[in-house]
Structures are given as structure tokens and as C-alpha cells.
N, C-alpha and C. Protein backbone atom coordinates (compact mmCIF):
# COMPACT_ATOMS: atom_id res chain seq x y z
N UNK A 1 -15.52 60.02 -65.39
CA UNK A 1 -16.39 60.98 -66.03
C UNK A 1 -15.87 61.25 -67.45
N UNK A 2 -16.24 61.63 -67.98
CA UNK A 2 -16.64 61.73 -69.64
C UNK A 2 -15.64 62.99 -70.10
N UNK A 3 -16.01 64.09 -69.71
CA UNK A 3 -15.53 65.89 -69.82
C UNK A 3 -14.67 65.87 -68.83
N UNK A 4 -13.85 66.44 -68.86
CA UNK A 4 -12.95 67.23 -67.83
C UNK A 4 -14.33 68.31 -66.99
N UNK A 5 -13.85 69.14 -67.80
CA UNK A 5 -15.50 70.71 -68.09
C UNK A 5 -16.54 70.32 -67.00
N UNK A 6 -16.67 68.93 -66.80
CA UNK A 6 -18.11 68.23 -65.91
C UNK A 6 -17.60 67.57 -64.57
N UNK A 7 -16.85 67.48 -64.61
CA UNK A 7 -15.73 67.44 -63.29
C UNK A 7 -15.66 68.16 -62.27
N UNK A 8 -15.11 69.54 -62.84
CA UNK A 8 -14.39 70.49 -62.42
C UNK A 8 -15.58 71.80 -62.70
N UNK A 9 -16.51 72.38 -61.40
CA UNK A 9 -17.52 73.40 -61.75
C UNK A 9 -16.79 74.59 -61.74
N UNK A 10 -16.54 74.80 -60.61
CA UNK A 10 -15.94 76.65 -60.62
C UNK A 10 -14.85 76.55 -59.13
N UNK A 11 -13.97 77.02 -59.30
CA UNK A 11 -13.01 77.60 -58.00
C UNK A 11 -13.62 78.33 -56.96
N UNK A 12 -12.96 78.07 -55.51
CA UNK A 12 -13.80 78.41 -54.46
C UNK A 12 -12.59 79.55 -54.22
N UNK A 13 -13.29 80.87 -54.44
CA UNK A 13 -12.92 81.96 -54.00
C UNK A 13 -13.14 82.42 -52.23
N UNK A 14 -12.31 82.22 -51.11
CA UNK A 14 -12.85 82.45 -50.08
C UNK A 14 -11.90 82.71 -49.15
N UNK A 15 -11.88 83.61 -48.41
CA UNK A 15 -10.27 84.18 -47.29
C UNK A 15 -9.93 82.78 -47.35
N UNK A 16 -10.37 81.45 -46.78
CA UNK A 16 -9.74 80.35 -46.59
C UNK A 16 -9.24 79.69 -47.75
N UNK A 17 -9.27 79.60 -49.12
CA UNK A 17 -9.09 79.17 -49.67
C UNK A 17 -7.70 79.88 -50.39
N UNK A 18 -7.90 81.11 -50.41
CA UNK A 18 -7.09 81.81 -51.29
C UNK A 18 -5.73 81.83 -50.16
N UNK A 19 -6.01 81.52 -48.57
CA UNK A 19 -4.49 81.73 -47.96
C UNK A 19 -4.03 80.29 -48.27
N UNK A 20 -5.11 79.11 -48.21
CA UNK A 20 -4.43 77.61 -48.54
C UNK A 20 -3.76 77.88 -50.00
N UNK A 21 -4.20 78.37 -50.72
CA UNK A 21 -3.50 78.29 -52.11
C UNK A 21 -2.15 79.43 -51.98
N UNK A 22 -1.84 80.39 -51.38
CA UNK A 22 -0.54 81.13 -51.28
C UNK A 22 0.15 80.28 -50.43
N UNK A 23 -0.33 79.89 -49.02
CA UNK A 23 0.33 79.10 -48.34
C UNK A 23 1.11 77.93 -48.25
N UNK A 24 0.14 76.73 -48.99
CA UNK A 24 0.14 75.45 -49.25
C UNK A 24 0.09 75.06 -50.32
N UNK A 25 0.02 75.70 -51.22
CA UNK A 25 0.24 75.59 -52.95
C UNK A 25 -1.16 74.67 -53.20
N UNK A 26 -2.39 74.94 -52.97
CA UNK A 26 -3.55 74.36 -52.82
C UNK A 26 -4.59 75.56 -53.16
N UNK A 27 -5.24 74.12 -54.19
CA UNK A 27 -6.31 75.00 -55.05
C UNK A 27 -7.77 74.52 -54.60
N UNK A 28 -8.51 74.89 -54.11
CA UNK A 28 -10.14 74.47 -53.70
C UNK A 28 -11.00 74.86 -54.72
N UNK A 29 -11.95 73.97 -54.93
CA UNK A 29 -12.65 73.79 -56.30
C UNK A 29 -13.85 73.00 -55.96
N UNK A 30 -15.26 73.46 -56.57
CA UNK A 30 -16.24 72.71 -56.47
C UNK A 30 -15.90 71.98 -57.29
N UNK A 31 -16.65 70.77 -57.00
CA UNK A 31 -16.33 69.87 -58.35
C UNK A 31 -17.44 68.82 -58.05
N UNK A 32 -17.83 68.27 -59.41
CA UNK A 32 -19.30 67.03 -59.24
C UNK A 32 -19.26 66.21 -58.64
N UNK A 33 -20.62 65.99 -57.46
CA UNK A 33 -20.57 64.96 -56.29
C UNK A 33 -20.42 63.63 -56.95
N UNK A 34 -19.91 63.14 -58.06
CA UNK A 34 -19.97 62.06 -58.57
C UNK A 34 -18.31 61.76 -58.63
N UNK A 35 -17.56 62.97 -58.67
CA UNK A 35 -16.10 62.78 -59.29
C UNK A 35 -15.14 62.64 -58.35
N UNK A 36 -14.31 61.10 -58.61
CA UNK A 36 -13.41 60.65 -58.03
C UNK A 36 -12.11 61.19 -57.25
N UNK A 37 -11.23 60.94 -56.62
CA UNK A 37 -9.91 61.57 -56.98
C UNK A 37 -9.37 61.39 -57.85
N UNK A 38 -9.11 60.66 -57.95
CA UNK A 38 -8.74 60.31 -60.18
C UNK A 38 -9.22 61.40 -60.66
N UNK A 39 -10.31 61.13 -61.03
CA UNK A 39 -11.08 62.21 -61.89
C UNK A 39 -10.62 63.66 -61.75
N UNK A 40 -10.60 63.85 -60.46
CA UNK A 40 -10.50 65.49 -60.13
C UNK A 40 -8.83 65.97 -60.59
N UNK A 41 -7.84 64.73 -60.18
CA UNK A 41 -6.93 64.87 -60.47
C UNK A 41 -6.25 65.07 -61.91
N UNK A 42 -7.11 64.17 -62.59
CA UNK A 42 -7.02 63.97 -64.46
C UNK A 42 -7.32 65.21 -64.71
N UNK A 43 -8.33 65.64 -64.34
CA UNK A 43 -9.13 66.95 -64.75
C UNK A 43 -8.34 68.37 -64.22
N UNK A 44 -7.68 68.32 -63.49
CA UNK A 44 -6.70 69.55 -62.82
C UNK A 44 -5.59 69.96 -63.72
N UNK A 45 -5.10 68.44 -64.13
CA UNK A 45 -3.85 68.32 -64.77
C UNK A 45 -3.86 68.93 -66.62
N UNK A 46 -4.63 68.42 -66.99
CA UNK A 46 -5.22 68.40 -68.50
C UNK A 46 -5.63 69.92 -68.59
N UNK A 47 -6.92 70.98 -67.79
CA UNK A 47 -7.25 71.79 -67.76
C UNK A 47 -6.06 73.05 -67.52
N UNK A 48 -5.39 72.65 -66.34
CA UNK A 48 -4.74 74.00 -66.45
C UNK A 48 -3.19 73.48 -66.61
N UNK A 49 -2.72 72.60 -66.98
CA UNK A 49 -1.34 72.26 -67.43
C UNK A 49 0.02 72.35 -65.85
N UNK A 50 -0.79 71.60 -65.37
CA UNK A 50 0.28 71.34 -63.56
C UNK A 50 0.02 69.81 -63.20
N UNK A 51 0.96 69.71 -62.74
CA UNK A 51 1.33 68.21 -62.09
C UNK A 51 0.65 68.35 -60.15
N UNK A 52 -0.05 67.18 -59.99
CA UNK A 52 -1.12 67.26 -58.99
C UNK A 52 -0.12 66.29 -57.90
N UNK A 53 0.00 66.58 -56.50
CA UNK A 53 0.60 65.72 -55.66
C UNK A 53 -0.21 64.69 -54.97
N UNK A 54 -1.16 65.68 -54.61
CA UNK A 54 -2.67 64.97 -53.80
C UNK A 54 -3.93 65.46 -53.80
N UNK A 55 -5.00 64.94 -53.82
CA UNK A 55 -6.77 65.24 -53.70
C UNK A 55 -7.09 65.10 -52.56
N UNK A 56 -7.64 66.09 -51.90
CA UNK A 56 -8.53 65.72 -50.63
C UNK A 56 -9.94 66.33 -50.93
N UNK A 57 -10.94 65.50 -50.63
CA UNK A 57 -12.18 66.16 -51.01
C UNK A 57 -12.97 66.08 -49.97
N UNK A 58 -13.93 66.50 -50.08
CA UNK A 58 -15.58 67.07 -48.32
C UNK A 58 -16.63 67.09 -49.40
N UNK A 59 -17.24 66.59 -48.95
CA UNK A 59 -18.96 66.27 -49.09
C UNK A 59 -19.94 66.93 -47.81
N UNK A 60 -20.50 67.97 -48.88
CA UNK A 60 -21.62 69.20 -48.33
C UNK A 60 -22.97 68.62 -48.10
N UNK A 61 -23.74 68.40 -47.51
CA UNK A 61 -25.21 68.28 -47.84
C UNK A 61 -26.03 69.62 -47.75
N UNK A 62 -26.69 69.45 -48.43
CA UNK A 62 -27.37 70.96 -48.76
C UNK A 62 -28.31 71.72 -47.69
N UNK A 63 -28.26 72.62 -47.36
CA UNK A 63 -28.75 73.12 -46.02
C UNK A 63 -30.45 73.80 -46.10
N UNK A 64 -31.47 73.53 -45.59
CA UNK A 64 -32.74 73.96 -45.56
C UNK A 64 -32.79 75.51 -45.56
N UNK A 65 -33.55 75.96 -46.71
CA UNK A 65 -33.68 77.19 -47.08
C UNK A 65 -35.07 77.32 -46.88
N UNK A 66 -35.79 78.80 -46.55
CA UNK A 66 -37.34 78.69 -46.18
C UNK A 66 -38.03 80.60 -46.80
N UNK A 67 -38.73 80.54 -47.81
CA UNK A 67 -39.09 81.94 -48.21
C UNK A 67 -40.50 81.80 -47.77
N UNK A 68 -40.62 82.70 -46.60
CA UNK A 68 -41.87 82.56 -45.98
C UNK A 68 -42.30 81.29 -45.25
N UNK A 69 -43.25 80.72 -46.12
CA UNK A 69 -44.36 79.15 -45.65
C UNK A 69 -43.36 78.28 -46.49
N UNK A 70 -42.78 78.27 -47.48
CA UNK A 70 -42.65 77.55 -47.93
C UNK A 70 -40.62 76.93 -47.77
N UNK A 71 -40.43 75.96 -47.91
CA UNK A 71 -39.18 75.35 -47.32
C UNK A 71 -38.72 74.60 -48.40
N UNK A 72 -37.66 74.72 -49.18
CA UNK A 72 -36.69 73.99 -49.65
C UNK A 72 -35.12 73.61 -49.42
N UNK A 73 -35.09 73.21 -50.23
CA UNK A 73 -33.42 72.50 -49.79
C UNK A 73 -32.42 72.42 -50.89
N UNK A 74 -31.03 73.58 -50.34
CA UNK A 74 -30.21 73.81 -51.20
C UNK A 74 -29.55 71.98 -52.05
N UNK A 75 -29.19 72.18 -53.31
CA UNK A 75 -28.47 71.00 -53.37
C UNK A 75 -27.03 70.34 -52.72
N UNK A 76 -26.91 68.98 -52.60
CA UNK A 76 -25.65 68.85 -52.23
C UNK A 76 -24.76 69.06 -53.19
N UNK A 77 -23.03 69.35 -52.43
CA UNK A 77 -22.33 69.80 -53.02
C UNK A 77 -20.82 68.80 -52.56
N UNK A 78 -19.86 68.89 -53.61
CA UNK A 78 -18.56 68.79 -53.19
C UNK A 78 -17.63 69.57 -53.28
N UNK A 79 -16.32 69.74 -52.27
CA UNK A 79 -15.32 70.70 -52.40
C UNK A 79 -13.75 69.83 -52.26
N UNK A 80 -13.11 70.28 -53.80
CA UNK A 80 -11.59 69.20 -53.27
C UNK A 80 -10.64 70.00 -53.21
N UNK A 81 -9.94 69.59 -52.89
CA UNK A 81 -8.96 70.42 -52.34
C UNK A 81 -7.32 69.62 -52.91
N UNK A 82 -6.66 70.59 -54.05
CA UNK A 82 -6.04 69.73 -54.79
C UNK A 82 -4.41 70.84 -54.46
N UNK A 83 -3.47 69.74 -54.16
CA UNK A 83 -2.16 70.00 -54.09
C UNK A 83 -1.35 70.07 -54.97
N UNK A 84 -0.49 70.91 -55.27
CA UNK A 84 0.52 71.17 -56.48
C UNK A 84 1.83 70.50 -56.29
N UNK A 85 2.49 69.76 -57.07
CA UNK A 85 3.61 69.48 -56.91
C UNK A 85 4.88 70.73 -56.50
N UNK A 86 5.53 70.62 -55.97
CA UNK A 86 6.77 71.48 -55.87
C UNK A 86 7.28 71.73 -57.09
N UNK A 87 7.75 72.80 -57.08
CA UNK A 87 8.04 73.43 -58.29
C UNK A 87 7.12 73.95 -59.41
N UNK A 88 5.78 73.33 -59.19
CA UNK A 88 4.79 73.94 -60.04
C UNK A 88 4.18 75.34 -60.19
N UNK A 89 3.98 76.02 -61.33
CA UNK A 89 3.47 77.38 -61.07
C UNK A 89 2.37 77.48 -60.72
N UNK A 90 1.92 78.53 -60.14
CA UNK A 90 0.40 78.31 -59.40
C UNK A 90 -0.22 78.98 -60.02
N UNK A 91 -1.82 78.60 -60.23
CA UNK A 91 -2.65 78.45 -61.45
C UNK A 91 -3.28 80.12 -60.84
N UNK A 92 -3.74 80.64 -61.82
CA UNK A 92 -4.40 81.91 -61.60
C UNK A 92 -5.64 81.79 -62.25
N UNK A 93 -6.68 81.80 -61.37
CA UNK A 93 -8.44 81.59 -62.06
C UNK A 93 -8.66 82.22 -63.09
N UNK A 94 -8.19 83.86 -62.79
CA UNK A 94 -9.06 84.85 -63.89
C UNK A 94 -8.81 84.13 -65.61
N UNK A 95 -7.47 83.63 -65.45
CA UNK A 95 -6.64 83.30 -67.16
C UNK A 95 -7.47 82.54 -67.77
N UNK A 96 -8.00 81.25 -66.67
CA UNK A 96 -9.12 80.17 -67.16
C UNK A 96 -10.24 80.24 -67.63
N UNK A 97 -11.54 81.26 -66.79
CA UNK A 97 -11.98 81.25 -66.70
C UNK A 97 -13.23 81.75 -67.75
């Protein structure tokens, strides 16, 4: 991918996410159904200045939404799930954002 910025959408704020990141030094992040582990990884590193150990990522499909008669369908999504090297400081959203 081209941007870092287009990579990397917004941090997943969520009880599960925020104990993986105190716990496991792991940051969860939407990020574009197009972008690699490479990518996500390049883009982690460059953006908030930390050394990345590993990428694990999940692929969402978007779930049927219905207002009244009428029925649409949320978009799909991805979520990665990116590991900090040891010794790294752990990134704080609000600073970035």
C-alpha cells in the first residue's frame, strides 16, 4: 500500500483488546481489508516509532442490517492484532490520534 494513514484505520478500543494490550503487549487495530502483514507491520513501526515481533490478522464479513422493509449489509472489515517486541514502550492511542 501506498500511505501508511491507508493501512492503519483506527484502534480497537474494547475490554478485550485493551487487557491483550496490558497483558500481552498487543495492540488491535482495524486496518484495510487489502493490507498485508508487511504492510500492517511497516505501518505500525513508521507511525508510532516501536519495533513489531508479530501480525496476526481476522477477516470480518459484514453482518445484515434491516431498518424496517428494507435490508442492508454492513461492510467487510479487518482486525490485526500486532505484537511488541520486548522491551518496547507501549503505544498510547490518545497521543496519536
Amino acid at each position: 500500500m501506498t500511505n501508511v494513514y491507508h493501512v492503519i484505520r483506527r484502534p480497537l478500543v474494547t475490554e478485550k483488546g485493551l487487557a491483550a494490550k496490558e497483558v500481552a503487549r498487543t495492540l488491535c487495530l482495524e486496518v484495510a481489508p487489502s493490507a498485508t502483514k508487511t504492510d500492517i507491520k511497516l505501518a505500525v513501526e513508521k507511525i508510532f516509532k516501536v519495533k513489531v515481533e508479530a501480525v496476526r490478522t481476522a477477516n470480518f464479513v459484514g453482518k445484515e442490517r434491516r431498518r424496517g422493509r428494507y435490508a442492508g449489509y454492513r461492510p467487510d472489515w479487518k482486525k490485526a492484532f500486532v505484537k511488541l517486541k520486548e522491551g518496547e514502550k507501549m503505544v498510547e492511542y490518545a497521543a496519536h490520534v
